[in-house]
N, C-alpha and C. Protein backbone atom coordinates (compact mmCIF):
# COMPACT_ATOMS: atom_id res chain seq x y z
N UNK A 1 0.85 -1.19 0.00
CA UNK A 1 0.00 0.00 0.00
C UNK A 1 0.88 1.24 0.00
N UNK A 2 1.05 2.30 -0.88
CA UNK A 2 1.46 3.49 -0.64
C UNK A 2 1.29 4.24 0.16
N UNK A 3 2.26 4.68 0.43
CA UNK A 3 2.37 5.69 1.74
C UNK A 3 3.01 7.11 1.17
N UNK A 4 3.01 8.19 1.94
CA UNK A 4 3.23 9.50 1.72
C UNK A 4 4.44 9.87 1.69
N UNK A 5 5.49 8.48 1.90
CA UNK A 5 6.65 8.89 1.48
C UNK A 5 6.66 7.95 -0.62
N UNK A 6 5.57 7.38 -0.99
CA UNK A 6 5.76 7.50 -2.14
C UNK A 6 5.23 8.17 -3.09
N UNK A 7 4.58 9.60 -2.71
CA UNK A 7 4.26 9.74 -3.36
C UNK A 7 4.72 11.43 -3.68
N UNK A 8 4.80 12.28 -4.50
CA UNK A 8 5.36 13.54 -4.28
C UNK A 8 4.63 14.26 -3.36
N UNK A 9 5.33 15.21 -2.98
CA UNK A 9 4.71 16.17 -1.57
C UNK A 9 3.38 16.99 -2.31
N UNK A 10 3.91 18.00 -3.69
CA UNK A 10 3.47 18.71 -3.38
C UNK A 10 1.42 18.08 -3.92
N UNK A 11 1.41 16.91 -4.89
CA UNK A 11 -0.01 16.60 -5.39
C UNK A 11 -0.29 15.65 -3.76
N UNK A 12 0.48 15.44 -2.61
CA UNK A 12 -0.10 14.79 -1.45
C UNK A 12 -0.98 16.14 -0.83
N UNK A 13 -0.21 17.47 -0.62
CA UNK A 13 -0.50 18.18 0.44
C UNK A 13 -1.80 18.79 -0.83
N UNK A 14 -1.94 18.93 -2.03
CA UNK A 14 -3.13 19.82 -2.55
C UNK A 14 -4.37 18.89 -1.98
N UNK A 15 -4.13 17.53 -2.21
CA UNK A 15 -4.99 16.70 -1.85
C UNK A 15 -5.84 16.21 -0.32
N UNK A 16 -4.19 16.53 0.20
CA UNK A 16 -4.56 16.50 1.94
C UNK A 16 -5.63 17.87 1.93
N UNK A 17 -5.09 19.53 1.78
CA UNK A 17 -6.09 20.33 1.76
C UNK A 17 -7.15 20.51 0.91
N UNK A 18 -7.26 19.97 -0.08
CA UNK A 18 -8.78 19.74 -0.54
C UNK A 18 -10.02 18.61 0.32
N UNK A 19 -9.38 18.04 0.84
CA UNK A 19 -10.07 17.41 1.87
C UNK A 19 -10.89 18.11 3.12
N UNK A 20 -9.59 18.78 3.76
CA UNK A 20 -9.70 19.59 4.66
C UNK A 20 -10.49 20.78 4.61
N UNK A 21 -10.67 21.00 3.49
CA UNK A 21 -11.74 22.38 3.36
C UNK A 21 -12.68 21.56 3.79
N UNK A 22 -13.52 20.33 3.33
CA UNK A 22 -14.76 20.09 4.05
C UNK A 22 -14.80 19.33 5.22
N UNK A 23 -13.43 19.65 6.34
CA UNK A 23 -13.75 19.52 7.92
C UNK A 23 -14.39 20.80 8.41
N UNK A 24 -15.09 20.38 9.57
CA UNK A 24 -15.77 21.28 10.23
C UNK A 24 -15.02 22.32 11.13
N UNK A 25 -14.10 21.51 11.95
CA UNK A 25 -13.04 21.80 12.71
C UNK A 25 -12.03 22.56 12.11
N UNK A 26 -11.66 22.28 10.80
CA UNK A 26 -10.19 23.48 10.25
C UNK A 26 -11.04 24.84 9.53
N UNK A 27 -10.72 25.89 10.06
CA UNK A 27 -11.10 26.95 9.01
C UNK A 27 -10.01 28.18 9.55
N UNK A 28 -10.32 29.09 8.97
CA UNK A 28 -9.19 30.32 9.04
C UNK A 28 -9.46 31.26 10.60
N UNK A 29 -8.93 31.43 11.16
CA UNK A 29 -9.32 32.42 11.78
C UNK A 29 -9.65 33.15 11.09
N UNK A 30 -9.94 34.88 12.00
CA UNK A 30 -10.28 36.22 11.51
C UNK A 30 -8.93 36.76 11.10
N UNK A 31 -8.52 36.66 11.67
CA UNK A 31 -6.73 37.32 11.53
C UNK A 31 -6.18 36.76 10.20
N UNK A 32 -6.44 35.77 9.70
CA UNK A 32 -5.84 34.95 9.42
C UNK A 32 -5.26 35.63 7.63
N UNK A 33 -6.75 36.70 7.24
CA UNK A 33 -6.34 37.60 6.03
C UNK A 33 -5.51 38.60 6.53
N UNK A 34 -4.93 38.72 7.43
CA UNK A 34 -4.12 40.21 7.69
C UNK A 34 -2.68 39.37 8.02
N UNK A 35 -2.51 38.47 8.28
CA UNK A 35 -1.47 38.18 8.92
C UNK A 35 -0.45 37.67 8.16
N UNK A 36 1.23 37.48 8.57
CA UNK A 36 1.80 37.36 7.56
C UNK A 36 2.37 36.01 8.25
N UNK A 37 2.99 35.36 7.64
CA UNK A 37 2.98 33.45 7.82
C UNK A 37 4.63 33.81 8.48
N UNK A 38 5.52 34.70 9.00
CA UNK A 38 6.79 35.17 9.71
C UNK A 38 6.94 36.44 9.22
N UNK A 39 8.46 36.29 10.57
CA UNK A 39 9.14 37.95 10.22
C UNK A 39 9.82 38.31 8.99
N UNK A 40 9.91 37.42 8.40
CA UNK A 40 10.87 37.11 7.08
C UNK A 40 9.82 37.45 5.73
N UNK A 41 8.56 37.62 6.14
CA UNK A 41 8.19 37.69 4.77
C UNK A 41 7.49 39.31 5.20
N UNK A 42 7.28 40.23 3.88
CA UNK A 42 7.19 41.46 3.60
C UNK A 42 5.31 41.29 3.65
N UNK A 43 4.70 40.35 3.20
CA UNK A 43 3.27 40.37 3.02
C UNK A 43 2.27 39.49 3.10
N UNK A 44 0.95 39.68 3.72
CA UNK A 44 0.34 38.41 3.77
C UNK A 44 0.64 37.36 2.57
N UNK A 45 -0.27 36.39 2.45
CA UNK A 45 -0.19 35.13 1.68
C UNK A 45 -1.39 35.32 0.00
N UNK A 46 -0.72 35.33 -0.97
CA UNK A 46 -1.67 35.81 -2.02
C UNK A 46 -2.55 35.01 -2.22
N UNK A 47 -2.88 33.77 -1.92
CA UNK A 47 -3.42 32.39 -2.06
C UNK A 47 -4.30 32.64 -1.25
N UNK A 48 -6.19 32.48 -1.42
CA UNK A 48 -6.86 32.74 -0.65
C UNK A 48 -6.71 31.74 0.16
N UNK A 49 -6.74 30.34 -0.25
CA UNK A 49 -7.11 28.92 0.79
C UNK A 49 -5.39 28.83 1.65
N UNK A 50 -4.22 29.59 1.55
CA UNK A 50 -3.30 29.61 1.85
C UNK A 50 -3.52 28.27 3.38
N UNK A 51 -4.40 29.17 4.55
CA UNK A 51 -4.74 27.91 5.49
C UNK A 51 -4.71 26.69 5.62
N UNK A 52 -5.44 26.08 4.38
CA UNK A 52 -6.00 24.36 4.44
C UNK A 52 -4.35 23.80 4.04
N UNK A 53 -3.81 25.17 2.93
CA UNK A 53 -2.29 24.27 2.55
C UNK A 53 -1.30 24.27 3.47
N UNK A 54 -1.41 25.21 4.50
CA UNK A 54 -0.66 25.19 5.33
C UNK A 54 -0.80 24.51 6.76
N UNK A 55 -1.89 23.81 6.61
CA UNK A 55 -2.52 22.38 7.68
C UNK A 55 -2.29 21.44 7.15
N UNK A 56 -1.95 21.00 5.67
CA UNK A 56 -2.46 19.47 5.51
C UNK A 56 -0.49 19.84 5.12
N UNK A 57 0.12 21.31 5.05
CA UNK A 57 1.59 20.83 4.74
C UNK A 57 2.20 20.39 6.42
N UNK A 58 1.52 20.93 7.28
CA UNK A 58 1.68 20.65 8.97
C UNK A 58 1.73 19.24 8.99
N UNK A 59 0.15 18.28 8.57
CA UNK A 59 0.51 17.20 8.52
C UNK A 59 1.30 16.32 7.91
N UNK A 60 1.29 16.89 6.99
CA UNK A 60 2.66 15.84 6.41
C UNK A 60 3.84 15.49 7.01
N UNK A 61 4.31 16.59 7.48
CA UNK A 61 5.43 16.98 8.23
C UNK A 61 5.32 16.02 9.34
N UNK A 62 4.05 16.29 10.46
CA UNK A 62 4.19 15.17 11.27
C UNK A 62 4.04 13.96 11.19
N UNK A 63 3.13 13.52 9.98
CA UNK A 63 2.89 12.55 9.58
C UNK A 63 4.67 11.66 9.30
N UNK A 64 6.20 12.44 8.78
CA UNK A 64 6.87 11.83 8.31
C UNK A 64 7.88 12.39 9.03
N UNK A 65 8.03 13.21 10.42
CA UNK A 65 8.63 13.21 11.07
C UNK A 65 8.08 13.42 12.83
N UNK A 66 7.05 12.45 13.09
CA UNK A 66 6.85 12.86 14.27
C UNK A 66 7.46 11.89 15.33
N UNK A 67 7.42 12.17 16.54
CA UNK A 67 6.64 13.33 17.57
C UNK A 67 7.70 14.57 17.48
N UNK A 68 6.95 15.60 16.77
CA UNK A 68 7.74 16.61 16.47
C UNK A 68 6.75 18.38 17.19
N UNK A 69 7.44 18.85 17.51
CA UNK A 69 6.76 20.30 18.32
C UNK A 69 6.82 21.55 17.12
N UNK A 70 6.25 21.90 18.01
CA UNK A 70 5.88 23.90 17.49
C UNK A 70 7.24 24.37 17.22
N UNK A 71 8.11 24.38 18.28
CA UNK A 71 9.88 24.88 17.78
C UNK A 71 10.36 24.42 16.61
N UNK A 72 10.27 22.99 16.36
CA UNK A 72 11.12 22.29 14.90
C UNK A 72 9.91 22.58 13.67
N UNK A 73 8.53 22.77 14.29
CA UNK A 73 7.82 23.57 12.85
C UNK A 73 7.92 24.80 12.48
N UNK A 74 8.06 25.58 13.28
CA UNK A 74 8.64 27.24 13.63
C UNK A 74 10.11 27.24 12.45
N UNK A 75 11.10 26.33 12.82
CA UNK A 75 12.01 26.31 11.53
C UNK A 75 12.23 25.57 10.63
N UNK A 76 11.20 25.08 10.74
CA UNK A 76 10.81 23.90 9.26
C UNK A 76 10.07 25.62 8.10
N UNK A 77 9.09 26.33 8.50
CA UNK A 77 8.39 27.35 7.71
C UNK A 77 9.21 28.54 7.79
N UNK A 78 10.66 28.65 8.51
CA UNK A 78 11.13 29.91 8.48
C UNK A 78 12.08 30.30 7.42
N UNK A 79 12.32 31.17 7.36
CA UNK A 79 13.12 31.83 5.80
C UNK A 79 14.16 32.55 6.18
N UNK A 80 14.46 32.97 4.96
CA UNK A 80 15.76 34.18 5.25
C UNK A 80 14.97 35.73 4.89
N UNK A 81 15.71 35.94 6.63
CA UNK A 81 15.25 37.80 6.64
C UNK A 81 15.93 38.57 5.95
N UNK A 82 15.22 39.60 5.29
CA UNK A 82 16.69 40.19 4.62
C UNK A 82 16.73 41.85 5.17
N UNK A 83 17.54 42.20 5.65
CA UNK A 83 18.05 43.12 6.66
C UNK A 83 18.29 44.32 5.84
N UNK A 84 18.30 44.92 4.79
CA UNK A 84 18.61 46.05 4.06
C UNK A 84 20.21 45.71 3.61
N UNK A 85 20.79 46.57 4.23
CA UNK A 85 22.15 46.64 3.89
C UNK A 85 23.45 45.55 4.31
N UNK A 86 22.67 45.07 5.02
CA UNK A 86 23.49 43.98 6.48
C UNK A 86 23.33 42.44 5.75
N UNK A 87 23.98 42.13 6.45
CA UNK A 87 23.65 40.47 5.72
C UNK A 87 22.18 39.75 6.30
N UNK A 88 22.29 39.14 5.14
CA UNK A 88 20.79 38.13 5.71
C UNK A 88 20.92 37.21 6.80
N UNK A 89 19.86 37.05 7.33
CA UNK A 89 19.51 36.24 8.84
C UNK A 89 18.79 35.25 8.32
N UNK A 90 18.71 34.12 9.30
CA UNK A 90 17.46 33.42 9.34
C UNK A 90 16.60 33.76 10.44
N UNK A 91 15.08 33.40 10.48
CA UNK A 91 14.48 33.83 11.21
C UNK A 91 13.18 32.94 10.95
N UNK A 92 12.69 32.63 12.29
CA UNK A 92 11.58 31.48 12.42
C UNK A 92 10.21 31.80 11.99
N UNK A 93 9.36 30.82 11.60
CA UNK A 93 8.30 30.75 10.76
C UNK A 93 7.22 31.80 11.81
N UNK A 94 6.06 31.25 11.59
CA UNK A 94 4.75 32.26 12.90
C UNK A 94 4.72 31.15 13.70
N UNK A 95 4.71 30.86 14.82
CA UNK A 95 4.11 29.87 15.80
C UNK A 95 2.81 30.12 15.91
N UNK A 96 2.29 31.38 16.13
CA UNK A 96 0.96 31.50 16.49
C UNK A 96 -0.30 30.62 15.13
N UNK A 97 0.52 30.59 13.84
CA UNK A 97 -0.30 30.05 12.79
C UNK A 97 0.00 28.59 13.00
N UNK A 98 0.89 28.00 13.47
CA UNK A 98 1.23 26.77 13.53
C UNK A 98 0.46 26.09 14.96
N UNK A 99 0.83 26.71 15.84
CA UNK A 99 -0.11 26.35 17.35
C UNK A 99 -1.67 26.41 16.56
N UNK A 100 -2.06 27.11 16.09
CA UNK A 100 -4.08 27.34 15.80
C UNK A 100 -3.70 25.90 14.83
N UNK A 101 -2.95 25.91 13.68
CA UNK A 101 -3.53 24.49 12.92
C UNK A 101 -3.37 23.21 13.67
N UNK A 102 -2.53 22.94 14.61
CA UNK A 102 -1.90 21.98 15.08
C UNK A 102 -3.98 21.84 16.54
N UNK A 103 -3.64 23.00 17.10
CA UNK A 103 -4.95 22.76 17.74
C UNK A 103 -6.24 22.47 17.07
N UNK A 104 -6.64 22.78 15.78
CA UNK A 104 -7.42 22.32 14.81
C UNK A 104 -7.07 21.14 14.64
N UNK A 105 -6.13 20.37 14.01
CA UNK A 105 -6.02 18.58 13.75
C UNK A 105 -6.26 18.43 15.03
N UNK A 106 -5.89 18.79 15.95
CA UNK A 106 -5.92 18.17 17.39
C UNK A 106 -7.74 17.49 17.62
N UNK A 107 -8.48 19.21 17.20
CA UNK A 107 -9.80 18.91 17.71
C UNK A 107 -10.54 18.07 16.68
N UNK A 108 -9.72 17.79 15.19
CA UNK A 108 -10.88 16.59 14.12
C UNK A 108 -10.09 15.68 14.14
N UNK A 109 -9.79 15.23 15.55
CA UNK A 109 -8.84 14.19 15.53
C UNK A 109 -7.97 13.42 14.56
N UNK A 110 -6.87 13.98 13.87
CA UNK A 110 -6.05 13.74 13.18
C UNK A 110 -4.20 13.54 13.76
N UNK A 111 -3.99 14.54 14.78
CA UNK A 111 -2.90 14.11 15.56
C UNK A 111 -3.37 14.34 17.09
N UNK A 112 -2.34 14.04 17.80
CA UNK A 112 -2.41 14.01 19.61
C UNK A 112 -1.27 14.00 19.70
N UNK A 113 -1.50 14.87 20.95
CA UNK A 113 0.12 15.19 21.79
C UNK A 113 0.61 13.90 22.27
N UNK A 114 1.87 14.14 22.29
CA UNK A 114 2.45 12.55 23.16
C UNK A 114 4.12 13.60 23.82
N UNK A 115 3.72 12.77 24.80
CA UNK A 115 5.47 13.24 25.63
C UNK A 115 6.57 12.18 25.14
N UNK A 116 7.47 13.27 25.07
CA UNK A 116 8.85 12.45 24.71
C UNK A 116 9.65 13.02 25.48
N UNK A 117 10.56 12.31 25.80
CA UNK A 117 12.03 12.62 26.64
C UNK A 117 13.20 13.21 25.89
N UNK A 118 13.47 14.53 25.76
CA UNK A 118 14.52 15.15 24.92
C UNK A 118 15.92 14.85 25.43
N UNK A 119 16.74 14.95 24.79
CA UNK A 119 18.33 13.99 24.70
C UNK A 119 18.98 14.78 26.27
N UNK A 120 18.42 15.83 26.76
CA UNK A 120 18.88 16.66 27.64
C UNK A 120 18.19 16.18 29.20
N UNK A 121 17.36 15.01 29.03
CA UNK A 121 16.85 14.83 30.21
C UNK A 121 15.02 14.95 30.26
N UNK A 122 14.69 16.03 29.61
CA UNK A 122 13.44 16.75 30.21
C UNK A 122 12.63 16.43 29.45
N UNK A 123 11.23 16.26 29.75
CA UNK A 123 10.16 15.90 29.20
C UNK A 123 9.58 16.97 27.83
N UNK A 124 9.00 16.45 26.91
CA UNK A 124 8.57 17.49 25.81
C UNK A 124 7.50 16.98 25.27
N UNK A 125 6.84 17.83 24.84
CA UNK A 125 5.67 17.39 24.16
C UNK A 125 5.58 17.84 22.90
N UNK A 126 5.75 16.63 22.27
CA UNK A 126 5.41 16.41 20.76
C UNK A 126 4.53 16.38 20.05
N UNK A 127 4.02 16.33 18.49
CA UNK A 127 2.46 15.74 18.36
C UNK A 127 2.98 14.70 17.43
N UNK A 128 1.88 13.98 17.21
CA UNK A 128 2.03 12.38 16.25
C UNK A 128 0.45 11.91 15.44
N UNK A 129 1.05 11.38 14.47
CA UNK A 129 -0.46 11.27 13.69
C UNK A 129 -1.42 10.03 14.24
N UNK A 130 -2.55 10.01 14.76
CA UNK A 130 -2.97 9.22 15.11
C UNK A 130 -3.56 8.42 13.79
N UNK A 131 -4.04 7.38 14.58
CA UNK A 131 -4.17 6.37 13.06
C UNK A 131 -5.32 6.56 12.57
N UNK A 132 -6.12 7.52 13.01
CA UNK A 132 -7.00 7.72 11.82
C UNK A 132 -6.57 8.61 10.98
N UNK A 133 -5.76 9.65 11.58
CA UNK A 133 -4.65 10.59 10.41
C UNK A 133 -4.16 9.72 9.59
N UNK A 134 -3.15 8.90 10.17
CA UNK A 134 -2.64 8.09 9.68
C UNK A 134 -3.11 7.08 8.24
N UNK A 135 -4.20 6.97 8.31
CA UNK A 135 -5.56 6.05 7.73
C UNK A 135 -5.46 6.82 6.49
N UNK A 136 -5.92 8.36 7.02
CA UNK A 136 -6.26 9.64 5.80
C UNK A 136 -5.01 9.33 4.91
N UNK A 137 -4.23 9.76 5.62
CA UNK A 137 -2.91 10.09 4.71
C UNK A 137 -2.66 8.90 3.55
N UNK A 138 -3.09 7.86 3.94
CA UNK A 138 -2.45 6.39 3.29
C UNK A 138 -3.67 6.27 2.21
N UNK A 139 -4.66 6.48 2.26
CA UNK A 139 -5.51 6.53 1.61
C UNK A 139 -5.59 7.63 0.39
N UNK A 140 -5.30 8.81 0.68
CA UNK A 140 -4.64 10.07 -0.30
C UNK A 140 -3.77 9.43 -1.11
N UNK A 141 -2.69 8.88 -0.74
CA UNK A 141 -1.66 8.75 -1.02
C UNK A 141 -1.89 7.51 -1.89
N UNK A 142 -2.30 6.54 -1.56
CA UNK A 142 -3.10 5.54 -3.09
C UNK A 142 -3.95 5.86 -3.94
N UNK A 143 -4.99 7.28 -3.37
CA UNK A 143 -5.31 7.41 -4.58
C UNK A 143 -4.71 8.12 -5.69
N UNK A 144 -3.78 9.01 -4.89
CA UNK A 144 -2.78 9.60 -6.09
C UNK A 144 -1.74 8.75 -6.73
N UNK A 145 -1.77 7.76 -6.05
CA UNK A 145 -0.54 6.54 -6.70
C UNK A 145 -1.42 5.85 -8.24
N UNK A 146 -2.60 5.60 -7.80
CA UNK A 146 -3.35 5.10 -8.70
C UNK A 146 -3.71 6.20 -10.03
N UNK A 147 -4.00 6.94 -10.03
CA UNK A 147 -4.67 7.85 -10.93
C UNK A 147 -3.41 8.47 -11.63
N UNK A 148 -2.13 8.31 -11.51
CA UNK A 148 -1.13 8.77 -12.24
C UNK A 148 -0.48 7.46 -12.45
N UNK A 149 -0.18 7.34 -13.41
CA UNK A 149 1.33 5.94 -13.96
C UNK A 149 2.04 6.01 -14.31
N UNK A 150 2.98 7.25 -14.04
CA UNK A 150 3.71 7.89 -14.27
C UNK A 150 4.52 7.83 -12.76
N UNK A 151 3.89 7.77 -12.04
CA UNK A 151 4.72 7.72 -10.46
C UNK A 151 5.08 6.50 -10.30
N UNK A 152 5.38 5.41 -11.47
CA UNK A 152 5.76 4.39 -11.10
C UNK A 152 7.04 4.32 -10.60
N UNK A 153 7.60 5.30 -11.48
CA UNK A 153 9.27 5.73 -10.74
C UNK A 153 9.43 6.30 -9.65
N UNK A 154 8.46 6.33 -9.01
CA UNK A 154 9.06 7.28 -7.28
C UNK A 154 8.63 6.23 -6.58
């Protein structure tokens, strides 16, 4: 059965958020047209559904690297700042857009927190795809395996 590491990211995640538009649980905040996705970028997002792609690209992510937190998604979405005259920085994604989607899968049950023990001793809390996420994803992911034959090579 295909899984979401065979199939390309970007026809998994259009597919993951075309789904997701008809959950009840994911939608945009109010803010969500004014706001800009980090410090690194100059302007909101030109893409009206920008949201659903930037939830079902959340899941993927945990889906193929979890139990993973808000900090390692924070610089998974962050860019390079560019400072005027000075050299460029890096600088971390929005947390506040990443915490609201992550609490959205949370509430249409798609991932759950789980504690993990970080290499330093201390407890952390991660999230992980539960298996009905899990279910979704694998299911996307065959039907895009199927409907192209051309991905026989990936």
């Amino acid at each position: 059965m295909p899984t979401a590491y065979d199939v390309p990211a970007n026809l998994l995640i259009e597919r993951i958020a075309e789904k997701l538009k008809k959950e009840t649980e994911i939608k945009p905040p109010e803010w969500a047209t004014y706001t800009k996705t980090g410090v690194h970028k100059e302007n909101a997002p030109d893409e009206q559904d920008w949201w659903y792609t930037r939830a079902a690209s959340v899941m993927r992510k945990i889906y193929l690297r979890g139990p993973i937190g808000v900090s390692h998604l924070r610089i998974a979405y962050g860019g390079r700042q560019r400072r005027g005259v000075k050299p460029n920085h890096f600088a971390r994604g929005s947390g506040a857009i990443i915490r609201k989607v992550l609490q959205q899968l949370e509430k249409a049950d798609y991932i759950q927190k789980r504690e993990i023990h970080s290499s330093k001793g201390r407890i952390v809390v991660g999230r992980v795809v539960t298996p009905k996420g899990h279910s979704f994803i694998d299911k996307l992911s065959t039907e895009i395996k199927r409907t192209i034959p051309e991905l026989e090579r990936y």
